[in-house]
Protein backbone atom coordinates (compact mmCIF):
# COMPACT_ATOMS: atom_id res chain seq x y z
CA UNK A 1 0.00 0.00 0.00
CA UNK A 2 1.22 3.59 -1.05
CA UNK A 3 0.87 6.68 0.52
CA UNK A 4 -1.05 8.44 -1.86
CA UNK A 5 -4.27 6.14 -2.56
CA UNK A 6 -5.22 3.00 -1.05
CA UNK A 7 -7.85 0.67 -3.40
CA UNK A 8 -10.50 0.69 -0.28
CA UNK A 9 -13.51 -0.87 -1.91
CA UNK A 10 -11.69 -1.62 -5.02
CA UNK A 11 -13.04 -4.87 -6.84
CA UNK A 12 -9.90 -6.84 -5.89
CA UNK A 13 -8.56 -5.52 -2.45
CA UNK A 14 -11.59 -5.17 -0.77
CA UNK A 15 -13.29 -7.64 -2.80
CA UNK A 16 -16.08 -5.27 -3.84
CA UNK A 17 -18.50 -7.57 -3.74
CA UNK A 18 -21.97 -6.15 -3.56
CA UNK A 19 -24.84 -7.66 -1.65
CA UNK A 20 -27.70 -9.01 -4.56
CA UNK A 21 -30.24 -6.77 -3.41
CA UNK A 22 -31.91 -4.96 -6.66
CA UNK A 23 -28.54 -5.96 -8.56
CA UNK A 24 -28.35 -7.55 -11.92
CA UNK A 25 -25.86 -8.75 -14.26
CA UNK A 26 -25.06 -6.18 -16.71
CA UNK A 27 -26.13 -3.23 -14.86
CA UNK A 28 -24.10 -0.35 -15.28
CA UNK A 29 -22.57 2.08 -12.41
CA UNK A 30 -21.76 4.97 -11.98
CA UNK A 31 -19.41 5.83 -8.49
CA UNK A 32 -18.49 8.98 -6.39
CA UNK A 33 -16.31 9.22 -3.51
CA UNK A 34 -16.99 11.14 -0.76
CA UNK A 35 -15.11 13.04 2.10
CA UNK A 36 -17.09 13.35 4.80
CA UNK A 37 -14.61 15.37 7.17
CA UNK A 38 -14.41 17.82 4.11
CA UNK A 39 -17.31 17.24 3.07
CA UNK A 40 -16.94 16.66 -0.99
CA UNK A 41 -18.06 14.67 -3.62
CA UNK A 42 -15.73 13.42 -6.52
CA UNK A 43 -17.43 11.53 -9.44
CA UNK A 44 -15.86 8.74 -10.85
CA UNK A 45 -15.47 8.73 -15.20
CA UNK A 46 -15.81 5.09 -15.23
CA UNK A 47 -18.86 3.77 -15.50
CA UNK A 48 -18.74 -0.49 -13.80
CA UNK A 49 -20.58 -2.94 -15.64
CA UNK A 50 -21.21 -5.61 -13.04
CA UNK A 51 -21.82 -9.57 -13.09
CA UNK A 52 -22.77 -12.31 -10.68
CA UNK A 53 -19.82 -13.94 -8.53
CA UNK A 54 -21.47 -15.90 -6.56
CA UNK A 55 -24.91 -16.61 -5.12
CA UNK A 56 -25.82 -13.41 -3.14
CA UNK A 57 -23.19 -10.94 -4.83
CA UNK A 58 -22.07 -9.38 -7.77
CA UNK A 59 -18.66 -7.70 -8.62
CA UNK A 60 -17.35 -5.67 -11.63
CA UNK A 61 -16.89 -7.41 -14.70
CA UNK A 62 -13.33 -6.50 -15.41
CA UNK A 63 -12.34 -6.91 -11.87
CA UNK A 64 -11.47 -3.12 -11.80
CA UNK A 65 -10.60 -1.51 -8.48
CA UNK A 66 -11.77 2.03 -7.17
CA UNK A 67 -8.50 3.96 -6.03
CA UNK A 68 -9.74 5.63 -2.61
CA UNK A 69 -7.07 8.28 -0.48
CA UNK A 70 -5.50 6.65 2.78
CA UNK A 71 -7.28 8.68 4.85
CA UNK A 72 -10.13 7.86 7.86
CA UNK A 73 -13.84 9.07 6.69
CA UNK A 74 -14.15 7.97 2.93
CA UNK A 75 -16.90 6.52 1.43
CA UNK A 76 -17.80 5.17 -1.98
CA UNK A 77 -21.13 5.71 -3.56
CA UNK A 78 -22.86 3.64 -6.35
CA UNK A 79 -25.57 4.45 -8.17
CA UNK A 80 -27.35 2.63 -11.10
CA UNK A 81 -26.10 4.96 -14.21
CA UNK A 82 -28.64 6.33 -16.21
């Protein structure tokens, strides 16, 4: 791990798998992360096409990670893309 980004809830590192709840395969997403201590929002360009992994969860289908800052009070947001 670097000191300038840590993959936090990147598809690999964190394993990014997502709980099946209203998820499909081949829904598209789009992501944002958020600072909550400074309070900002940073949208993501990539938009993460997702599949089934396993019974209950669904990851990204090119097993992409989501870079995140080593910091305390992240958090990622997905959203279906429009």
């Amino acid at each position: 791990m670097d000191d300038e980004q840590t993959d936090f809830l990147g598809w690999d590192d964190f394993s990014g798998d997502l709980p099946h709840l209203g998820l499909e395969a081949g829904m598209q997403l789009t992501a944002e992360r958020i600072d909550t201590w400074n309070m900002t929002i940073e949208p993501l360009e990539e938009i993460f096409e997702i599949k089934k992994l396993g019974r209950y969860t669904y990851t990204d289908v090119e097993q992409r990670s989501v870079p995140m800052p080593g910091k305390p009070y992240m958090a990622l947001r997905l959203q279906r893309a429009d």
